[in-house]
N, C-alpha and C. Protein backbone atom coordinates (compact mmCIF):
# COMPACT_ATOMS: atom_id res chain seq x y z
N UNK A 1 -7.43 -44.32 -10.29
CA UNK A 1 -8.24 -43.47 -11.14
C UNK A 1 -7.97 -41.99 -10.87
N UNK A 2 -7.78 -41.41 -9.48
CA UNK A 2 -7.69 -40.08 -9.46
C UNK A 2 -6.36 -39.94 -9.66
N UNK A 3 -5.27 -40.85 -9.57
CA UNK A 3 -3.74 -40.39 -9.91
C UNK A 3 -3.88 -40.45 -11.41
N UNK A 4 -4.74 -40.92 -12.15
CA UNK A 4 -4.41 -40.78 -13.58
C UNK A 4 -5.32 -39.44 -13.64
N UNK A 5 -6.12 -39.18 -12.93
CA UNK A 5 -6.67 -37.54 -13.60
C UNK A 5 -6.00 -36.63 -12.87
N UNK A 6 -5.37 -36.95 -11.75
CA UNK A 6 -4.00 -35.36 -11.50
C UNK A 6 -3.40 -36.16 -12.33
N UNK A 7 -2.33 -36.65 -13.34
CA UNK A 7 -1.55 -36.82 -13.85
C UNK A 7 -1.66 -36.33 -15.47
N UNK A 8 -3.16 -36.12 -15.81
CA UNK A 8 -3.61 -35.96 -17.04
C UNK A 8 -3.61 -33.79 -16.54
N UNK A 9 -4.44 -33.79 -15.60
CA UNK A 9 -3.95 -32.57 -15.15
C UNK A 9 -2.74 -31.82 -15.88
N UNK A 10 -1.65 -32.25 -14.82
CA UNK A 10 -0.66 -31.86 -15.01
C UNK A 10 0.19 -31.99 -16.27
N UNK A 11 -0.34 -33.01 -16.99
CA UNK A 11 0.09 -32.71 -18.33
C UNK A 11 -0.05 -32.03 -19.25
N UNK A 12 -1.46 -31.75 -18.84
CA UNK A 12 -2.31 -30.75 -19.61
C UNK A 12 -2.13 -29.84 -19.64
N UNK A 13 -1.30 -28.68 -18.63
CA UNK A 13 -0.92 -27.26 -18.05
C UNK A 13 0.06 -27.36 -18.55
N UNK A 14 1.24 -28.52 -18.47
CA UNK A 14 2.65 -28.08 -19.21
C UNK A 14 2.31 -28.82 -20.72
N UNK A 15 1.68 -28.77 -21.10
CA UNK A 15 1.80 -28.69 -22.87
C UNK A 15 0.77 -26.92 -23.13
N UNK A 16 0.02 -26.99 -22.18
CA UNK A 16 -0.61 -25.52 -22.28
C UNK A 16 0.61 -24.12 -22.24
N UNK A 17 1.51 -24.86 -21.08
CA UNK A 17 2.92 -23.99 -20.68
C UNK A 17 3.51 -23.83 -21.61
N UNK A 18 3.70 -24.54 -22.96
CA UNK A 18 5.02 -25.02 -23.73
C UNK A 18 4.08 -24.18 -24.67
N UNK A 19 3.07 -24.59 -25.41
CA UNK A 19 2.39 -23.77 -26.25
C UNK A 19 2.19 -22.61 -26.40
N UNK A 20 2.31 -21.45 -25.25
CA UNK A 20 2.32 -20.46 -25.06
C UNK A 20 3.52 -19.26 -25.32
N UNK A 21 3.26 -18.42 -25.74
CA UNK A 21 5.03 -17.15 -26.02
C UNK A 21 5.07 -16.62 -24.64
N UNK A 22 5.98 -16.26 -24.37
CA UNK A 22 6.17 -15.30 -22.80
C UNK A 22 6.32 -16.70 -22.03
N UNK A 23 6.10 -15.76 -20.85
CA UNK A 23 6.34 -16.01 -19.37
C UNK A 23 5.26 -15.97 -18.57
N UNK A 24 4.51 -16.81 -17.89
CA UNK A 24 3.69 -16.78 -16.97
C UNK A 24 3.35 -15.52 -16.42
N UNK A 25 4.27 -14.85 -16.37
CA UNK A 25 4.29 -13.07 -15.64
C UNK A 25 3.89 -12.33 -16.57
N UNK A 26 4.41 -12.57 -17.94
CA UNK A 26 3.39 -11.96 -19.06
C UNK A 26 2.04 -11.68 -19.24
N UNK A 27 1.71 -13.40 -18.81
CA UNK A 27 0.48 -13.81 -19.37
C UNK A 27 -0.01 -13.21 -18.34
N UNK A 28 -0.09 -12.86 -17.30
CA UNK A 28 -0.69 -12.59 -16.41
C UNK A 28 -0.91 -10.94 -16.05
N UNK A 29 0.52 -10.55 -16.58
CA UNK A 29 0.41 -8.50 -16.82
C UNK A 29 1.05 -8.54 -15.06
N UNK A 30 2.13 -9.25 -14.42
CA UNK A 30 2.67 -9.23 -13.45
C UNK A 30 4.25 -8.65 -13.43
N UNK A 31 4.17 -6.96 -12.73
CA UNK A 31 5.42 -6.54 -12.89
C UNK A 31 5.24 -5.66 -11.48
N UNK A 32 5.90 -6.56 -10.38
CA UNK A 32 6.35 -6.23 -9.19
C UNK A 32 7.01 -4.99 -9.18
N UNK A 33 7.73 -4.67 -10.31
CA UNK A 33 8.99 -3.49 -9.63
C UNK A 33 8.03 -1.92 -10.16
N UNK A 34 7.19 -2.67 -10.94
CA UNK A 34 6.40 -1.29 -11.30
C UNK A 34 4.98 -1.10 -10.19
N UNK A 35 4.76 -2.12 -10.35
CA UNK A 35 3.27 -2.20 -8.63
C UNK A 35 3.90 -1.17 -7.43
N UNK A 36 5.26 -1.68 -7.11
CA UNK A 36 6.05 -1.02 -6.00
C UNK A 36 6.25 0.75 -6.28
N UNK A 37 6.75 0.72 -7.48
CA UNK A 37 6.55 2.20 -7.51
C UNK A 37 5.46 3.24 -7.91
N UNK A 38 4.41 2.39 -8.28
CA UNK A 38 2.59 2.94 -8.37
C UNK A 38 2.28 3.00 -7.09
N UNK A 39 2.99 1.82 -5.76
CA UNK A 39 1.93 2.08 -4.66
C UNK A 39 2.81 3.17 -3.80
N UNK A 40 4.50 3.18 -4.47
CA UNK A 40 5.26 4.55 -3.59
C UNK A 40 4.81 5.69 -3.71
N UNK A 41 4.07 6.42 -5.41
CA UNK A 41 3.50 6.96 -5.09
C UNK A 41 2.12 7.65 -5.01
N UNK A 42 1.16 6.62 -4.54
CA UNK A 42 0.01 6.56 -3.78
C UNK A 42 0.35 7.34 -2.85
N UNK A 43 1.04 6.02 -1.94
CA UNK A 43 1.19 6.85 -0.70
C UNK A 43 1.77 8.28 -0.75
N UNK A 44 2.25 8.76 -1.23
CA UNK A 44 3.64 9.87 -1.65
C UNK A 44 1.72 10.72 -1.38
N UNK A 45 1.11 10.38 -2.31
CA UNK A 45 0.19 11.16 -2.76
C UNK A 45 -1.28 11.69 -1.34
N UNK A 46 -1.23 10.67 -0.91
CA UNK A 46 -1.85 10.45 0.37
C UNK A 46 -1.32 11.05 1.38
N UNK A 47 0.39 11.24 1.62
CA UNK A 47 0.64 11.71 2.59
C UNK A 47 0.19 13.26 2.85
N UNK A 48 0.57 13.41 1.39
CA UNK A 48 0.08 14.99 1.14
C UNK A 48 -0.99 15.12 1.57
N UNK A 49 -1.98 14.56 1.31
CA UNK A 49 -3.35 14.58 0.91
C UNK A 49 -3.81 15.01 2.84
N UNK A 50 -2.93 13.63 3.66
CA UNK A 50 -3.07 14.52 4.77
C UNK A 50 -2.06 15.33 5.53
N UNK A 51 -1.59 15.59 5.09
CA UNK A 51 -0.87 16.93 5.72
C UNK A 51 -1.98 17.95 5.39
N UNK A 52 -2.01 17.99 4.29
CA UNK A 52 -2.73 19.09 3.61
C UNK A 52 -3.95 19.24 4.88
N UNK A 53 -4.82 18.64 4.67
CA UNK A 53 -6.24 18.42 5.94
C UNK A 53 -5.68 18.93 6.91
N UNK A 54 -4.53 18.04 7.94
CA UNK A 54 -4.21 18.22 8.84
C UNK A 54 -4.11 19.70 9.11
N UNK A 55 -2.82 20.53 8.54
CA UNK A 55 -2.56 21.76 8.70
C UNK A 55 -3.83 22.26 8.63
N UNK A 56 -5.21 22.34 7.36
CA UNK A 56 -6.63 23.10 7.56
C UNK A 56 -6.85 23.39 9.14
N UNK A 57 -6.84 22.10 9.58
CA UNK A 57 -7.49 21.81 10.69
C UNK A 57 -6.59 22.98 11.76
N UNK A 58 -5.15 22.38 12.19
CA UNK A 58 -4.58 23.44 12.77
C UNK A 58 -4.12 24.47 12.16
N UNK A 59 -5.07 25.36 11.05
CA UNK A 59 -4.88 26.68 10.70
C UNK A 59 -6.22 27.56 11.51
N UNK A 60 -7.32 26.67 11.44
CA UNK A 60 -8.47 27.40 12.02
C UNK A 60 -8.41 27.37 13.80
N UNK A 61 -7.48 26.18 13.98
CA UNK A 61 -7.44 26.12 15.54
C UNK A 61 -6.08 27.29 16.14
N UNK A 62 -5.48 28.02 15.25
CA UNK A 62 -4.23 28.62 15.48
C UNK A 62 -3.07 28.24 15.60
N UNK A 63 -2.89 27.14 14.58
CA UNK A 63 -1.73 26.53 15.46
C UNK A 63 -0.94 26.47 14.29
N UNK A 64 0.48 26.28 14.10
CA UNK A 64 1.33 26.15 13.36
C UNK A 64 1.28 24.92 12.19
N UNK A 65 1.58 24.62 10.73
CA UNK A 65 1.25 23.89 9.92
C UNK A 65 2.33 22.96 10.29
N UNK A 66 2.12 21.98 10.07
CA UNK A 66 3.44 20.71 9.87
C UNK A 66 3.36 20.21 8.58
N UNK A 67 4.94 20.07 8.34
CA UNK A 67 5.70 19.96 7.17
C UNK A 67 6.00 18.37 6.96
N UNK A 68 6.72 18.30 5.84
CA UNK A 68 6.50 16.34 5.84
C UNK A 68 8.29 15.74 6.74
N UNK A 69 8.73 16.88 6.81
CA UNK A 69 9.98 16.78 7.30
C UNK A 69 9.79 16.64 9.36
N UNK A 70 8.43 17.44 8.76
CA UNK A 70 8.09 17.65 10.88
C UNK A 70 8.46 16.20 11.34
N UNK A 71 7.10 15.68 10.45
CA UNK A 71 6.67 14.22 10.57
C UNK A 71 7.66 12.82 10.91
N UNK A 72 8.73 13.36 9.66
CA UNK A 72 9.73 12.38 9.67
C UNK A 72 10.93 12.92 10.45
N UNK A 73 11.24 13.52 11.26
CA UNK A 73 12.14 14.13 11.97
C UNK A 73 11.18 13.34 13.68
N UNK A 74 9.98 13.40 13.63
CA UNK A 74 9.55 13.31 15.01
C UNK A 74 8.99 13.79 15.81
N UNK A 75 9.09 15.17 15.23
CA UNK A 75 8.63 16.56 16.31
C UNK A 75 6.82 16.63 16.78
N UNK A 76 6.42 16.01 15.88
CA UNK A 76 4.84 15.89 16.18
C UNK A 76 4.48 15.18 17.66
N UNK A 77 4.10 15.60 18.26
CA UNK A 77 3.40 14.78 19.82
C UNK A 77 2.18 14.48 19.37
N UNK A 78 1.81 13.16 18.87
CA UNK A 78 0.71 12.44 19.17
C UNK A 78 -0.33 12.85 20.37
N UNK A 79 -1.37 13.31 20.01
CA UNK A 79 -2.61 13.32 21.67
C UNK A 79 -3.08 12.89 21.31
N UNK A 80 -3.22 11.60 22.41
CA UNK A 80 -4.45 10.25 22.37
C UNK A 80 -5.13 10.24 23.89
N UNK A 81 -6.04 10.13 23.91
CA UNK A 81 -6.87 9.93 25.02
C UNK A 81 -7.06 8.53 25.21
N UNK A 82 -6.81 7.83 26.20
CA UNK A 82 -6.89 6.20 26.44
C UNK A 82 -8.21 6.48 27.03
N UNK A 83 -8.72 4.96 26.91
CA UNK A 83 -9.62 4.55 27.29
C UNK A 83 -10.21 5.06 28.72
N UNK A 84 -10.84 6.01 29.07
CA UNK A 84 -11.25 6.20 30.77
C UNK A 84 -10.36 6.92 31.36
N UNK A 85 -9.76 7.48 30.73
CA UNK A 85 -9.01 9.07 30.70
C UNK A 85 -9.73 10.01 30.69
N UNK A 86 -9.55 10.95 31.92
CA UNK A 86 -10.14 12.24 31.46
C UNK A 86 -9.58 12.59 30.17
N UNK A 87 -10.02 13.52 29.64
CA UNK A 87 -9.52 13.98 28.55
C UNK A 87 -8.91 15.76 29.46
N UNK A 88 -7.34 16.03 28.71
CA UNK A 88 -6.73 17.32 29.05
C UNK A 88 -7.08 18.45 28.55
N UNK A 89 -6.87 19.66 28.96
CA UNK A 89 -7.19 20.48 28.84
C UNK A 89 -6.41 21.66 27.74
């Protein structure tokens, strides 16, 4: 009894499949290569977003702005305070 209702199932989806124009990816509004370049630039948009902050921050503290080239070149030193670290001076 339940192999004849998955079997009615599955018949049911591919005559639904066959009945249909397009492509499953259609029907659905699924286009990977365009998602990929909406979320490249998000981020693109975000990075800015903090640089931008960032530099605020070290403009009022005196300190030099960083560029997106700083970033990706390396030159930035991370300061993290671990756990039960004094913190430096």
């Amino acid at each position: 009894m339940a192999l004849l209702l998955i079997a009615g199932i599955i018949v049911f989806f591919l005559l639904l499949g066959g009945l249909t124009s397009g492509t499953g990816a259609d029907l659905l509004d699924w286009d990977p290569g365009g998602r990929a370049e909406r979320r490249a630039a998000v981020d693109h948009d975000d990075l800015q977003d903090m640089i931008e902050l960032n530099n605020r921050y070290r403009r009022e503290r005196g300190l030099a702005e960083l560029t997106e080239e700083d970033l990706a070149g390396g030159a930035v030193r991370t300061l993290r305070i671990e756990p039960g670290a004094e913190p430096r001076a």
